[in-house]
C-alpha atoms as a PDB file:
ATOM      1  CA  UNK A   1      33.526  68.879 185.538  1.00  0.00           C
ATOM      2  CA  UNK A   2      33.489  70.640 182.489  1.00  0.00           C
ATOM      3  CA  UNK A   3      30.613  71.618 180.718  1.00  0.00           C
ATOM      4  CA  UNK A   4      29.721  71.058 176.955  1.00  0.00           C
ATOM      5  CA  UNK A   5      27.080  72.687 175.093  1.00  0.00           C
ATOM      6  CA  UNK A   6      24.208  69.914 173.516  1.00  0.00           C
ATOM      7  CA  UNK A   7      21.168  70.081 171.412  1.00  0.00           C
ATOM      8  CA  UNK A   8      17.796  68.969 173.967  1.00  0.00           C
ATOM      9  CA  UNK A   9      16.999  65.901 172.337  1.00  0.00           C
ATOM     10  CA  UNK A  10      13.249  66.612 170.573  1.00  0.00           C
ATOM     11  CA  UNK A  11      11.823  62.940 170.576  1.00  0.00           C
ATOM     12  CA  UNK A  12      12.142  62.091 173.994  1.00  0.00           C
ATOM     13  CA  UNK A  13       9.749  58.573 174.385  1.00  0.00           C
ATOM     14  CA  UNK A  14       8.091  59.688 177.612  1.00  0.00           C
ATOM     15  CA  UNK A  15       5.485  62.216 177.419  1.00  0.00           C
ATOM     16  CA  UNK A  16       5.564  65.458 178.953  1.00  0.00           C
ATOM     17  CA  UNK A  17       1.899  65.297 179.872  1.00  0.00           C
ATOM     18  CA  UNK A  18       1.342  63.189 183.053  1.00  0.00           C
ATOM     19  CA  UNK A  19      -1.982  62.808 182.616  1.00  0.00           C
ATOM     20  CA  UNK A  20      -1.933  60.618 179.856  1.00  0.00           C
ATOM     21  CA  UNK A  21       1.509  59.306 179.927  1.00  0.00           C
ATOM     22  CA  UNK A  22       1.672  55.709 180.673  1.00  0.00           C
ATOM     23  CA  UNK A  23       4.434  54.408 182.351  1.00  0.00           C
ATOM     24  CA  UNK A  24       7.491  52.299 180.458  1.00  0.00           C
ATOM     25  CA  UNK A  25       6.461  49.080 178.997  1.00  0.00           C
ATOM     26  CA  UNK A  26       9.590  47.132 179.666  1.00  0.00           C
ATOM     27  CA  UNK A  27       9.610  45.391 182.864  1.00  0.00           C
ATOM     28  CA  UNK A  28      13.058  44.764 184.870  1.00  0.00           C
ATOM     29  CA  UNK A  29      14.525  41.289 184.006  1.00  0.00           C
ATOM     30  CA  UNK A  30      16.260  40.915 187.849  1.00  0.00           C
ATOM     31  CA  UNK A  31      14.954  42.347 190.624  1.00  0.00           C
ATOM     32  CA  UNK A  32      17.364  41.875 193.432  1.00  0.00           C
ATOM     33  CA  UNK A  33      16.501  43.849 197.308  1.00  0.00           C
ATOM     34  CA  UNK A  34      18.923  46.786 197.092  1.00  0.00           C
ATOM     35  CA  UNK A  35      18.454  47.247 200.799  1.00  0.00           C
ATOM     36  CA  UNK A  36      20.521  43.914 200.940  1.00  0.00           C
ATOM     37  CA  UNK A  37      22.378  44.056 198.017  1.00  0.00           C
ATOM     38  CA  UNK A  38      24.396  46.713 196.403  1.00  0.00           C
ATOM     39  CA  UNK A  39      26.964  44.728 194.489  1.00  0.00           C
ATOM     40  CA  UNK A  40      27.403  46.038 191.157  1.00  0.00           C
ATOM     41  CA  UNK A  41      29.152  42.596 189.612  1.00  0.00           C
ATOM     42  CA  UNK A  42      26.161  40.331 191.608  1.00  0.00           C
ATOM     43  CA  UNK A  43      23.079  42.909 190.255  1.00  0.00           C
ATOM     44  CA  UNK A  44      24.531  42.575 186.937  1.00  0.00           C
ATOM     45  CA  UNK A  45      27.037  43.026 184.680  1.00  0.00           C
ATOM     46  CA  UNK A  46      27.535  46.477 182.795  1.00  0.00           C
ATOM     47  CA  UNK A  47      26.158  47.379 179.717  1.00  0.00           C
ATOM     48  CA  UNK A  48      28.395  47.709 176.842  1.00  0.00           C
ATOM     49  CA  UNK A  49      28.204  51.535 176.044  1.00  0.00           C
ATOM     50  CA  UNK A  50      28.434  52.954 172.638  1.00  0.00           C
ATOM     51  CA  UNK A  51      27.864  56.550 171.747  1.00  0.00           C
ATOM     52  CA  UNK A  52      26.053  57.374 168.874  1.00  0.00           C
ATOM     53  CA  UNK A  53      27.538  59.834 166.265  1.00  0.00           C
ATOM     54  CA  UNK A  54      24.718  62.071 166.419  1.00  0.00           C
ATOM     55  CA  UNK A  55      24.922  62.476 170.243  1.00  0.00           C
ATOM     56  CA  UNK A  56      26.606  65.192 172.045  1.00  0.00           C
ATOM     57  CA  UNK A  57      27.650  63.828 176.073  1.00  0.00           C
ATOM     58  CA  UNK A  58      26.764  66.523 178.056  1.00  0.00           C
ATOM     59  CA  UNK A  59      27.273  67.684 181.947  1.00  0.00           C
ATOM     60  CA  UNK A  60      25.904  70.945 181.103  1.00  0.00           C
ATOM     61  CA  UNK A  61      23.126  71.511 184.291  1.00  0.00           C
ATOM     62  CA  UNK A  62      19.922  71.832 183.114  1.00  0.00           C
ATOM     63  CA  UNK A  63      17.570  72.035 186.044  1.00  0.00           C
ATOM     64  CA  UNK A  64      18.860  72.944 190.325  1.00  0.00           C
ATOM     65  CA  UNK A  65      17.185  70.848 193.232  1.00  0.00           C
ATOM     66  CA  UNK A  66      17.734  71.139 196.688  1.00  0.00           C
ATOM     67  CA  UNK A  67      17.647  68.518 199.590  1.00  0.00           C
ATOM     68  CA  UNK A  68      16.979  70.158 203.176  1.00  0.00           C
ATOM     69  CA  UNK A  69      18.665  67.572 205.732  1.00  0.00           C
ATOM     70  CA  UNK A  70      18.575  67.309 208.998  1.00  0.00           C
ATOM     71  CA  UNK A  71      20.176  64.262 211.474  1.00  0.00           C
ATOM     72  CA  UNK A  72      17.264  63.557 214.216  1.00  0.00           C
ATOM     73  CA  UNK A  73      16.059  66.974 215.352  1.00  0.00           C
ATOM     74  CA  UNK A  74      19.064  69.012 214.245  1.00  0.00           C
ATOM     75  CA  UNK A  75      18.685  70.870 210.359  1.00  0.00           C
ATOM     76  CA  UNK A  76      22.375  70.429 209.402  1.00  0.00           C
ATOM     77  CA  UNK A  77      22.447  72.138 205.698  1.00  0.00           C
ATOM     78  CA  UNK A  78      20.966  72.462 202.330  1.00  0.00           C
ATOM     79  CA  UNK A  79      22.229  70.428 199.405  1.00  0.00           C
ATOM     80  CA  UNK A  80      21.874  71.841 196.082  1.00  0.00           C
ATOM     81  CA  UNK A  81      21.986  69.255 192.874  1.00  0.00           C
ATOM     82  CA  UNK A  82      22.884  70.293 189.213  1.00  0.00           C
ATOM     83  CA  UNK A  83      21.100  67.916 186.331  1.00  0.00           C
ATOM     84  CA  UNK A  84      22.501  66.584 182.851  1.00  0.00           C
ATOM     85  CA  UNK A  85      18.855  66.896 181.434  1.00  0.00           C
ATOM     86  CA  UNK A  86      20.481  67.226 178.030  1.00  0.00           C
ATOM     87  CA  UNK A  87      21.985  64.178 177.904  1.00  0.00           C
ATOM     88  CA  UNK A  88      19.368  61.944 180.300  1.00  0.00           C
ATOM     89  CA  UNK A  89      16.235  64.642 180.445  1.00  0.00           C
ATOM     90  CA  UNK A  90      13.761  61.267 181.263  1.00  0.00           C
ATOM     91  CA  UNK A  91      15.922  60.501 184.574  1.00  0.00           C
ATOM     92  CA  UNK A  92      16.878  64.153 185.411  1.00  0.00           C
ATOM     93  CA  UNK A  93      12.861  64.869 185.086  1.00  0.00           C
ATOM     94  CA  UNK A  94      11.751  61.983 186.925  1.00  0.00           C
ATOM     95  CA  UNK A  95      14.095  63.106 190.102  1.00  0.00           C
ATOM     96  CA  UNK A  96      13.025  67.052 189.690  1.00  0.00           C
ATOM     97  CA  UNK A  97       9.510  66.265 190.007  1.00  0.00           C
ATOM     98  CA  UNK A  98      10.128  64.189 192.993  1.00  0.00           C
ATOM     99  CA  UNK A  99      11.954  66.816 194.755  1.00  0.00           C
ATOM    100  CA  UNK A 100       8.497  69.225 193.756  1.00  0.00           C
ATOM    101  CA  UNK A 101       5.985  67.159 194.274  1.00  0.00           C
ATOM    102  CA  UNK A 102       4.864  67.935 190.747  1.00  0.00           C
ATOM    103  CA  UNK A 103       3.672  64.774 189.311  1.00  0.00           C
ATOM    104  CA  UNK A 104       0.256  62.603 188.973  1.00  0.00           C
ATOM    105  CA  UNK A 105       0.634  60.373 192.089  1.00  0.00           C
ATOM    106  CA  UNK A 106       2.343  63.521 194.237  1.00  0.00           C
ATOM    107  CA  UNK A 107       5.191  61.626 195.703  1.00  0.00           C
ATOM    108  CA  UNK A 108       7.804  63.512 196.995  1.00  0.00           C
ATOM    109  CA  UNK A 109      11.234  62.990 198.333  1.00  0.00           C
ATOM    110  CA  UNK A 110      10.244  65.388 201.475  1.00  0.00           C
ATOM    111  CA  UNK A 111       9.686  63.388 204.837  1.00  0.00           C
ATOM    112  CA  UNK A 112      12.184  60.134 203.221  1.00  0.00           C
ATOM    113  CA  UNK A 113      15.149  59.583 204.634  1.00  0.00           C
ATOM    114  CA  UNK A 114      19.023  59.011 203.645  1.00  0.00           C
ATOM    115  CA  UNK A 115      18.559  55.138 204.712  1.00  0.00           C
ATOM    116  CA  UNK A 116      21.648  53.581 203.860  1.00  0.00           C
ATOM    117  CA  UNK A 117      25.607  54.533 204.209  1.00  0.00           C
ATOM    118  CA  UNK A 118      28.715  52.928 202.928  1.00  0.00           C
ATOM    119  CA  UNK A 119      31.270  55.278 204.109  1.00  0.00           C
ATOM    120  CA  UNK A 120      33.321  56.217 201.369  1.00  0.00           C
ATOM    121  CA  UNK A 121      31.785  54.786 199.234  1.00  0.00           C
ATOM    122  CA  UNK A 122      27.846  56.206 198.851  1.00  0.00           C
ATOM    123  CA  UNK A 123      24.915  57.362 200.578  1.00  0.00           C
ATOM    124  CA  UNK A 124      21.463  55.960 199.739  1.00  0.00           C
ATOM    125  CA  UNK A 125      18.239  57.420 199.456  1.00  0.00           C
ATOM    126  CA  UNK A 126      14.780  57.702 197.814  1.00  0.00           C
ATOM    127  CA  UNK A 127      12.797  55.029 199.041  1.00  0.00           C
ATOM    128  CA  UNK A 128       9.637  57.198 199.880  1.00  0.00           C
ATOM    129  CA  UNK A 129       7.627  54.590 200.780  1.00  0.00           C
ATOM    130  CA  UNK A 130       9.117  51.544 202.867  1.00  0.00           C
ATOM    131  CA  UNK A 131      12.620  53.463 203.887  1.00  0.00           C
ATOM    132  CA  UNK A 132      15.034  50.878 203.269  1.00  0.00           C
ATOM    133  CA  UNK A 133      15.357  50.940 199.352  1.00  0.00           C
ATOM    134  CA  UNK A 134      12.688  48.430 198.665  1.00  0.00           C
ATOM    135  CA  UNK A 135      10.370  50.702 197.573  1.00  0.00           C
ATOM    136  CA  UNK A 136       9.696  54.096 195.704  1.00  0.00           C
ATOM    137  CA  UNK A 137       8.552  54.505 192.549  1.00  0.00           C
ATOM    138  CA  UNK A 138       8.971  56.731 189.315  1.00  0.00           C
ATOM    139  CA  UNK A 139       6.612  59.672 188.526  1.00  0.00           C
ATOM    140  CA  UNK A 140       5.141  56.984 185.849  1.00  0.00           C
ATOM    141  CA  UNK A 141       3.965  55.124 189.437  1.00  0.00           C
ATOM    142  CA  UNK A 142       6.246  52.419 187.855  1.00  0.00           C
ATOM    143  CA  UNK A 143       9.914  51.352 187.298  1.00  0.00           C
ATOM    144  CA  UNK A 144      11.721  53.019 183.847  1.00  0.00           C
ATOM    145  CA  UNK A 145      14.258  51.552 181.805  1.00  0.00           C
ATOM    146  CA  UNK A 146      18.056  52.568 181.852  1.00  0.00           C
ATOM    147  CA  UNK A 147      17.770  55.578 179.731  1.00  0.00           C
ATOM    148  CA  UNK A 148      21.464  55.758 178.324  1.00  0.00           C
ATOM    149  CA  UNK A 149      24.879  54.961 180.203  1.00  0.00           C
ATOM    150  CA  UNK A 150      27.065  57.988 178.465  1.00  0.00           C
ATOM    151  CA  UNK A 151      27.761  59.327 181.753  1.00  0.00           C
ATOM    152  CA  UNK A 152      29.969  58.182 183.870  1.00  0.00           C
ATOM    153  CA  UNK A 153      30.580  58.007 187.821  1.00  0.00           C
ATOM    154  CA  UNK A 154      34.466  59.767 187.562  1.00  0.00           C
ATOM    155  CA  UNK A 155      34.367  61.640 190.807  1.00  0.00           C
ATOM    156  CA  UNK A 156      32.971  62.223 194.286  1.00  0.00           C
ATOM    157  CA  UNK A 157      29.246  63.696 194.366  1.00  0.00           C
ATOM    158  CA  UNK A 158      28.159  62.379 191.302  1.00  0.00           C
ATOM    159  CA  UNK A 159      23.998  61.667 191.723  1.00  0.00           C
ATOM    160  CA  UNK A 160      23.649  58.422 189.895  1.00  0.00           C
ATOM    161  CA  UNK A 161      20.146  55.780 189.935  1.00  0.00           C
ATOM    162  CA  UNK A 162      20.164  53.414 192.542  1.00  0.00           C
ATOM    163  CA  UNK A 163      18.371  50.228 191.123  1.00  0.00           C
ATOM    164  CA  UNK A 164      17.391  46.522 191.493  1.00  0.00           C
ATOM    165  CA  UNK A 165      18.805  45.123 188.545  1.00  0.00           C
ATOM    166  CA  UNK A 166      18.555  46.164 184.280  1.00  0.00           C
ATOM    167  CA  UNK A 167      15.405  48.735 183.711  1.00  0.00           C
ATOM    168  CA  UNK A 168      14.398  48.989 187.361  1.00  0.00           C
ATOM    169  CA  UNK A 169      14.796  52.778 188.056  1.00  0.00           C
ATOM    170  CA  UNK A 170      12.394  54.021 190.303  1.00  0.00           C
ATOM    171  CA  UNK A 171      12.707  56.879 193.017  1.00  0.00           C
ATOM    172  CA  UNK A 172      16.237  55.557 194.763  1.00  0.00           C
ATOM    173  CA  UNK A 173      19.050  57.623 194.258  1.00  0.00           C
ATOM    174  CA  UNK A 174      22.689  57.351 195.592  1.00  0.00           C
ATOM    175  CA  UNK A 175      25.327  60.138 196.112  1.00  0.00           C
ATOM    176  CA  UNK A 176      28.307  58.890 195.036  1.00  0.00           C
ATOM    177  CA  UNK A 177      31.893  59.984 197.674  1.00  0.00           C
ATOM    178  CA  UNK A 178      34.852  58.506 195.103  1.00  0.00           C
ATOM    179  CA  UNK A 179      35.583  57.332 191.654  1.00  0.00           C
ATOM    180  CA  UNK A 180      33.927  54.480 190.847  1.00  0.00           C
ATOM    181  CA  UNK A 181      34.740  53.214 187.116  1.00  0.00           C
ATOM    182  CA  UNK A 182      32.933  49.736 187.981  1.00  0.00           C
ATOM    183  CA  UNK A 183      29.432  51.134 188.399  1.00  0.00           C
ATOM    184  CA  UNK A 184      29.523  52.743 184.372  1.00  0.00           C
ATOM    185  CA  UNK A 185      27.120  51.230 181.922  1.00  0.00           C
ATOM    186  CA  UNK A 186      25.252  49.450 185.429  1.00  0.00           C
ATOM    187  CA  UNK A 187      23.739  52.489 187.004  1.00  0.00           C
ATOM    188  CA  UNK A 188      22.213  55.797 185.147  1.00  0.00           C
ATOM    189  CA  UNK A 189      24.100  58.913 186.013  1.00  0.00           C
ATOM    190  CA  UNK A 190      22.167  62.133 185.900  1.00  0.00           C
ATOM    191  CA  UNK A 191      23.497  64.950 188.287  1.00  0.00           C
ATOM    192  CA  UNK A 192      26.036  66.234 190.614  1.00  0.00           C
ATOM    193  CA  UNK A 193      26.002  68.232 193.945  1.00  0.00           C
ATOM    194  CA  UNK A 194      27.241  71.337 193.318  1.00  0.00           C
ATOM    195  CA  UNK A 195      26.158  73.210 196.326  1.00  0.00           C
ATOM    196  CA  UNK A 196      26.288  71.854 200.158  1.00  0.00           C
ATOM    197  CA  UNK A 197      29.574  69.174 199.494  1.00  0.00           C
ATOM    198  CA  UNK A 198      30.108  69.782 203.877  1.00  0.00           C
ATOM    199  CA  UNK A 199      26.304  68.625 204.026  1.00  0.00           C
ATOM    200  CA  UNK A 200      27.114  65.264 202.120  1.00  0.00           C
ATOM    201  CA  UNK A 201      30.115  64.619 203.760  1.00  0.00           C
ATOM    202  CA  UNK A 202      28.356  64.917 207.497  1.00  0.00           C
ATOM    203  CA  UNK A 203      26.213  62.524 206.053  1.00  0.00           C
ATOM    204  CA  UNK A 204      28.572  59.997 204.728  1.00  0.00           C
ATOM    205  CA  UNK A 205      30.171  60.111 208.509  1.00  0.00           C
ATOM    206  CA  UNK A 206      27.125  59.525 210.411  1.00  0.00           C
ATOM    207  CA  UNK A 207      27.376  56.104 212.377  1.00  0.00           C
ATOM    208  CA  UNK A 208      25.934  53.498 211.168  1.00  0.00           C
ATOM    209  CA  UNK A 209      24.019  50.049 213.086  1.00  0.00           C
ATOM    210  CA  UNK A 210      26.538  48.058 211.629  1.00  0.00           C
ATOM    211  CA  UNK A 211      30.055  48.617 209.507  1.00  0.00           C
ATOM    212  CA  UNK A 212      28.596  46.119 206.950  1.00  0.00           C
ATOM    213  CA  UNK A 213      27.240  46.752 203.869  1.00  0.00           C
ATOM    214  CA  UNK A 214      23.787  47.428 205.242  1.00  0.00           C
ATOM    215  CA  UNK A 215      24.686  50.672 206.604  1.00  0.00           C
ATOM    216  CA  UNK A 216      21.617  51.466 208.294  1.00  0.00           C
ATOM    217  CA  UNK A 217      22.233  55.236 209.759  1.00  0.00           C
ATOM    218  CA  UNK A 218      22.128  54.976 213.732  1.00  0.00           C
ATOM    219  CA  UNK A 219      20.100  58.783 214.032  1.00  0.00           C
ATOM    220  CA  UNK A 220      17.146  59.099 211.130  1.00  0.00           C
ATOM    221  CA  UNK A 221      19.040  61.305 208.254  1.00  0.00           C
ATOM    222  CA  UNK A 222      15.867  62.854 206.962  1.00  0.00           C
ATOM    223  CA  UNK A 223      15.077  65.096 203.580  1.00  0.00           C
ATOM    224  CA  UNK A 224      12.917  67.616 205.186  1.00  0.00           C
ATOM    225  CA  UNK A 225      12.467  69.815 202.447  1.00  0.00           C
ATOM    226  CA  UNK A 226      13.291  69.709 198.894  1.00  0.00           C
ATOM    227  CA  UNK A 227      12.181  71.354 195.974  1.00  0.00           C
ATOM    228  CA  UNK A 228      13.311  73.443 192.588  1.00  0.00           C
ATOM    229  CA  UNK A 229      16.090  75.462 193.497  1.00  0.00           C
ATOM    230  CA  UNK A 230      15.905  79.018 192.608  1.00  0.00           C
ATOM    231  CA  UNK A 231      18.843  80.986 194.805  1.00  0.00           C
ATOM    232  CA  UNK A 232      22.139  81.883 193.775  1.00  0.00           C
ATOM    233  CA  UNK A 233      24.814  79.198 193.839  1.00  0.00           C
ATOM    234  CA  UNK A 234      28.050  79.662 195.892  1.00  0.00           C
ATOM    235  CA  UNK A 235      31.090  80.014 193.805  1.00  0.00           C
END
């Protein structure tokens, strides 16, 4: 994916200062189990999107995190993730500080697993504190609104917001494995693996309980480290 140059946007409405920041005042209208449903047209329909003419769209990679993974007892690779924090720096932040552990409550996507698997499809993730995507939360300790929809989910390995209906981002992630037009303007793109693609793709053909939609991983897929990323990427 190409990248395009953007201004960083100056009045971003979250404040950089944990401290004192106070999480999002808008609650989620729908809140809908995304452990048992993950059915873009049933969770909602999508936001109309309209780019304003003052707004550059940008996939230019702000900020590198890196997943550690292994399947039961056996480290299988490191997966590296690129952020658009230009064009969503709220959502790329919230997921950085997650994978370092830098925030107020000191969550952290280390010791959480890859719970859920649609072959082809997606893998699931984030829930740090139930394991089966109804739980997590956002380094405001609360859900966060949709932040924009200008990017969109046009190839494999795109990192997008996994969610429980409008406004309900918290800590769940998914990694996307195709095209998927029908998830734009429903779910909150913010990244891309750009590092560790085998890794992912081990992942997306790990057995599952059941060939439903459930996709419960048969061996514990597990983040065991994660973290700012600070090596060289492959080429």
């Amino acid at each position: 994916m190409g990248k395009k140059h953007s201004k960083q946007k100056e009045d971003s409405p979250i404040d950089p200062d944990l401290s004192v920041n106070q999480p999002p005042e808008e609650e989620p209208e729908e809140r809908v189990n995304d452990n048992v449903v993950f059915d873009p047209d049933q969770i909602h329909v999508a936001q109309e999107v309209t780019v304003p003419d003052d707004v550059v769209v940008s996939y230019e990679h702000t900020d590198y995190v890196f997943f550690d993974i292994a399947i039961g007892n056996s480290f299988i690779g490191k997966i590296v993730f690129g952020l658009f924090g230009n064009t969503v720096p709220n959502t790329a932040r919230n997921f950085k500080l997650l994978c370092s552990g830098e925030n107020r409550n000191n969550d952290c996507y280390k010791g959480s697993t890859i719970h859920r698997i649609v072959k082809g499809f997606m893998v699931q993730g984030g829930d740090f504190t139930n394991g089966d995507g109804t739980g997590g939360r956002s380094i405001w300790g609360a859900k966060f609104p949709d932040e924009n929809f200008y990017l969109s989910h046009t190839k494999p390995y795109i990192l997008s917001m996994a969610n429980q209906g409008p406004n309900s981002n918290g800590s769940g992630f998914f990694i996307l494995m195709r095209e998927a037009p029908n998830l734009d303007g429903k779910y909150v793109v913010f990244g891309e693996v750009v590092q560790g693609f085998g890794v992912v793709d081990v992942i997306d053909d790990t057995p599952c309980l059941d060939k439903t939609e459930f996709g419960r991983p048969l061996r514990d897929i597990s983040i065991v480290d994660c973290g700012i990323y600070q090596g060289d990427l492959e080429n």
